[in-house]
Protein backbone atom coordinates (compact mmCIF):
# COMPACT_ATOMS: atom_id res chain seq x y z
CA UNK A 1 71.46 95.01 94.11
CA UNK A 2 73.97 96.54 97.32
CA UNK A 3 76.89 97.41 95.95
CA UNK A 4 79.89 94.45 97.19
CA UNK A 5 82.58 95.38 99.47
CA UNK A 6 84.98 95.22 96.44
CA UNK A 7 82.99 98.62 94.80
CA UNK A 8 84.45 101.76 95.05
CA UNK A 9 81.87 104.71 94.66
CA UNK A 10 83.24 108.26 93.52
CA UNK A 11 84.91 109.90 96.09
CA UNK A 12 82.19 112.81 96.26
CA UNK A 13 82.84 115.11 99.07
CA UNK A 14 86.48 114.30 99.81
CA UNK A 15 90.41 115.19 99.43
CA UNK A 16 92.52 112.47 98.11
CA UNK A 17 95.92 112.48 98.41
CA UNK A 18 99.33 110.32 97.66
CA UNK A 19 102.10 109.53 101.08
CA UNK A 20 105.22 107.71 100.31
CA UNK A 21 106.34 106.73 103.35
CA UNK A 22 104.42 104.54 106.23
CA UNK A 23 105.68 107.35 109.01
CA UNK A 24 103.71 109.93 106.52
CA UNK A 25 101.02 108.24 106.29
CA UNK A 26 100.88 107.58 110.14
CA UNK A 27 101.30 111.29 110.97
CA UNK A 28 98.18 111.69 108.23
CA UNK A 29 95.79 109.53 109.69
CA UNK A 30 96.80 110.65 113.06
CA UNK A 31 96.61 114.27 112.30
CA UNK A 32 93.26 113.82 110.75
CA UNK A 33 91.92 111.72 114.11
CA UNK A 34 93.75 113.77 116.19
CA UNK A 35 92.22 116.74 114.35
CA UNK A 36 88.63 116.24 114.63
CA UNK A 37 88.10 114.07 112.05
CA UNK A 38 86.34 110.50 112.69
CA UNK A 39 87.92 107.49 111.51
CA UNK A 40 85.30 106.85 109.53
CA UNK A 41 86.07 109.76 107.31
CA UNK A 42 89.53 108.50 106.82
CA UNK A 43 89.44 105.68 103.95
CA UNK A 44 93.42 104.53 103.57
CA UNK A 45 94.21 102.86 100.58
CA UNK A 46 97.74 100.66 100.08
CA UNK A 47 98.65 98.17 97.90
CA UNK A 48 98.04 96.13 94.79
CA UNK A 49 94.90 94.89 95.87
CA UNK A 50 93.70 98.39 96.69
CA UNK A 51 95.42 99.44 93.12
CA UNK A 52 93.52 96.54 91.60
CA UNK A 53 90.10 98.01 92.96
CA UNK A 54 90.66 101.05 92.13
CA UNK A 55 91.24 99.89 88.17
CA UNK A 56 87.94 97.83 87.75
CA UNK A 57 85.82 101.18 88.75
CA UNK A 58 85.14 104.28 87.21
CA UNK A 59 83.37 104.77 91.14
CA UNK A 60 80.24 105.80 88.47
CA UNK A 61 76.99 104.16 87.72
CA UNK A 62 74.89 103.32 84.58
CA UNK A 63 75.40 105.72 81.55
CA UNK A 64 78.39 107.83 83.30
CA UNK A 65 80.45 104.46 84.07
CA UNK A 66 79.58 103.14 80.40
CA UNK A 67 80.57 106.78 79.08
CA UNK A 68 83.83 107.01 81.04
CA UNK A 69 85.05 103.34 79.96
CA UNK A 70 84.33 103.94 76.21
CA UNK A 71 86.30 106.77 76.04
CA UNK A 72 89.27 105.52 78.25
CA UNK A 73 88.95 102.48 75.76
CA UNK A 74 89.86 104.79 72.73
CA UNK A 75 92.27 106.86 74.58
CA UNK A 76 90.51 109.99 75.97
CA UNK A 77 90.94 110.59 79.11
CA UNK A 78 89.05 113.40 81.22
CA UNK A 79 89.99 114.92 84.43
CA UNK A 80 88.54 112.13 86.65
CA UNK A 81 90.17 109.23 84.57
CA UNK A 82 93.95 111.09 84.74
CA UNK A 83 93.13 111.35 88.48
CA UNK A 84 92.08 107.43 89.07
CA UNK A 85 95.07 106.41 87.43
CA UNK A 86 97.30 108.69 88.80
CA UNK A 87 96.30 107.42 92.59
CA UNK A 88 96.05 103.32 91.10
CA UNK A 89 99.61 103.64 90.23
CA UNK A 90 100.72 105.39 93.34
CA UNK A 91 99.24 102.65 95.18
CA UNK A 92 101.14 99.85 93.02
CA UNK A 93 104.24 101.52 93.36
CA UNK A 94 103.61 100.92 96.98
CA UNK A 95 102.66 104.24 98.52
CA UNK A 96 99.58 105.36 100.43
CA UNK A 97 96.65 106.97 98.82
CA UNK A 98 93.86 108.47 101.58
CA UNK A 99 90.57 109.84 100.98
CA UNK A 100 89.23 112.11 103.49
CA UNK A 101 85.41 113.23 103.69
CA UNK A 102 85.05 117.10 104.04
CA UNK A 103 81.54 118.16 103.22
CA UNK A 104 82.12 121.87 104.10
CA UNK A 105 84.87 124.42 102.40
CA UNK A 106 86.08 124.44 106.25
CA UNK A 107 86.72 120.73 106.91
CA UNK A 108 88.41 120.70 103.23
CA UNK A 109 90.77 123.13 104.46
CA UNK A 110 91.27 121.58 107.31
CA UNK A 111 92.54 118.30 105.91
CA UNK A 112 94.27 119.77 103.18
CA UNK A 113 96.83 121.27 105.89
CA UNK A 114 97.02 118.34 107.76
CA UNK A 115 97.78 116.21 104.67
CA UNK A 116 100.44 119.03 103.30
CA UNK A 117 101.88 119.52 106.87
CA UNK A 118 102.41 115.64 106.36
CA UNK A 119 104.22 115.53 102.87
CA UNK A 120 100.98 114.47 101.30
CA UNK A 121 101.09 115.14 97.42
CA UNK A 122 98.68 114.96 94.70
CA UNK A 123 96.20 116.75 96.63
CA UNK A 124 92.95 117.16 95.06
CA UNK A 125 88.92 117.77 96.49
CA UNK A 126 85.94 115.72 94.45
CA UNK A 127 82.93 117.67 94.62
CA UNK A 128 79.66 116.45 93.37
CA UNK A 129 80.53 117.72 89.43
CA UNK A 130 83.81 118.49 89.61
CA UNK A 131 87.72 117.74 90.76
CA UNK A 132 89.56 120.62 92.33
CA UNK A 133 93.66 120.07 91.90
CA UNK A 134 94.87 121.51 95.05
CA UNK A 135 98.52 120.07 95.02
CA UNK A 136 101.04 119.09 92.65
């Protein structure tokens, strides 16, 4: 079965980050364009229906979804659970949250700049097994 508009996969490959302000976020997403990014890399993520998406998916499948929502069930969070609700509550409290895909150590470095030259916070890369924290 496709997966519905309303899934959200695991970031794999990108830098997520938190903006607080609309002019941040606008200097972000032009940065990135401007930058040599496509806008099709750029996912931007706002709101409580965003926030609400974001808490009905582990972005997992099969035994790693089931896995992650037993133990968030009994209390035990991992890396990737602190992160998700981390960014589902920035978005509630009404700030930005964009995901940028950077499949190379160069394009990752790239966008991390861009985001941190534009007050981004909560900075961190999603590789295929594992979350690097790159700001606070």
């Amino acid at each position: 079965m496709p997966d519905s508009p309303e899934t959200i996969e695991y970031p794999t490959n990108r830098v997520l980050a938190i903006l607080d302000t609309a002019q941040q976020s606008s200097c972000a997403v032009d940065g990135l364009v401007g930058g040599g990014f496509l806008e099709s890399e750029v996912g931007v993520g706002h709101g409580p229906e965003d926030a609400d998406r974001v808490d009905s998916s582990t972005g997992r499948r099969g035994f790693q979804d089931w896995f992650i929502r037993f133990f968030d069930r009994l209390g035990v969070q991992n890396a990737e659970t602190e992160m998700r609700n981390r960014y589902e509550q920035a978005l509630r409290e009404g700030h930005t949250v964009i995901g940028v895909l950077a499949p190379t150590e160069e394009r990752k470095d790239l966008a991390v700049k861009i985001l941190q030259d534009c007050g981004a916070h909560f900075i961190n890369f999603c590789g295929q097994f594992s979350v690097e924290r790159i700001g606070r």
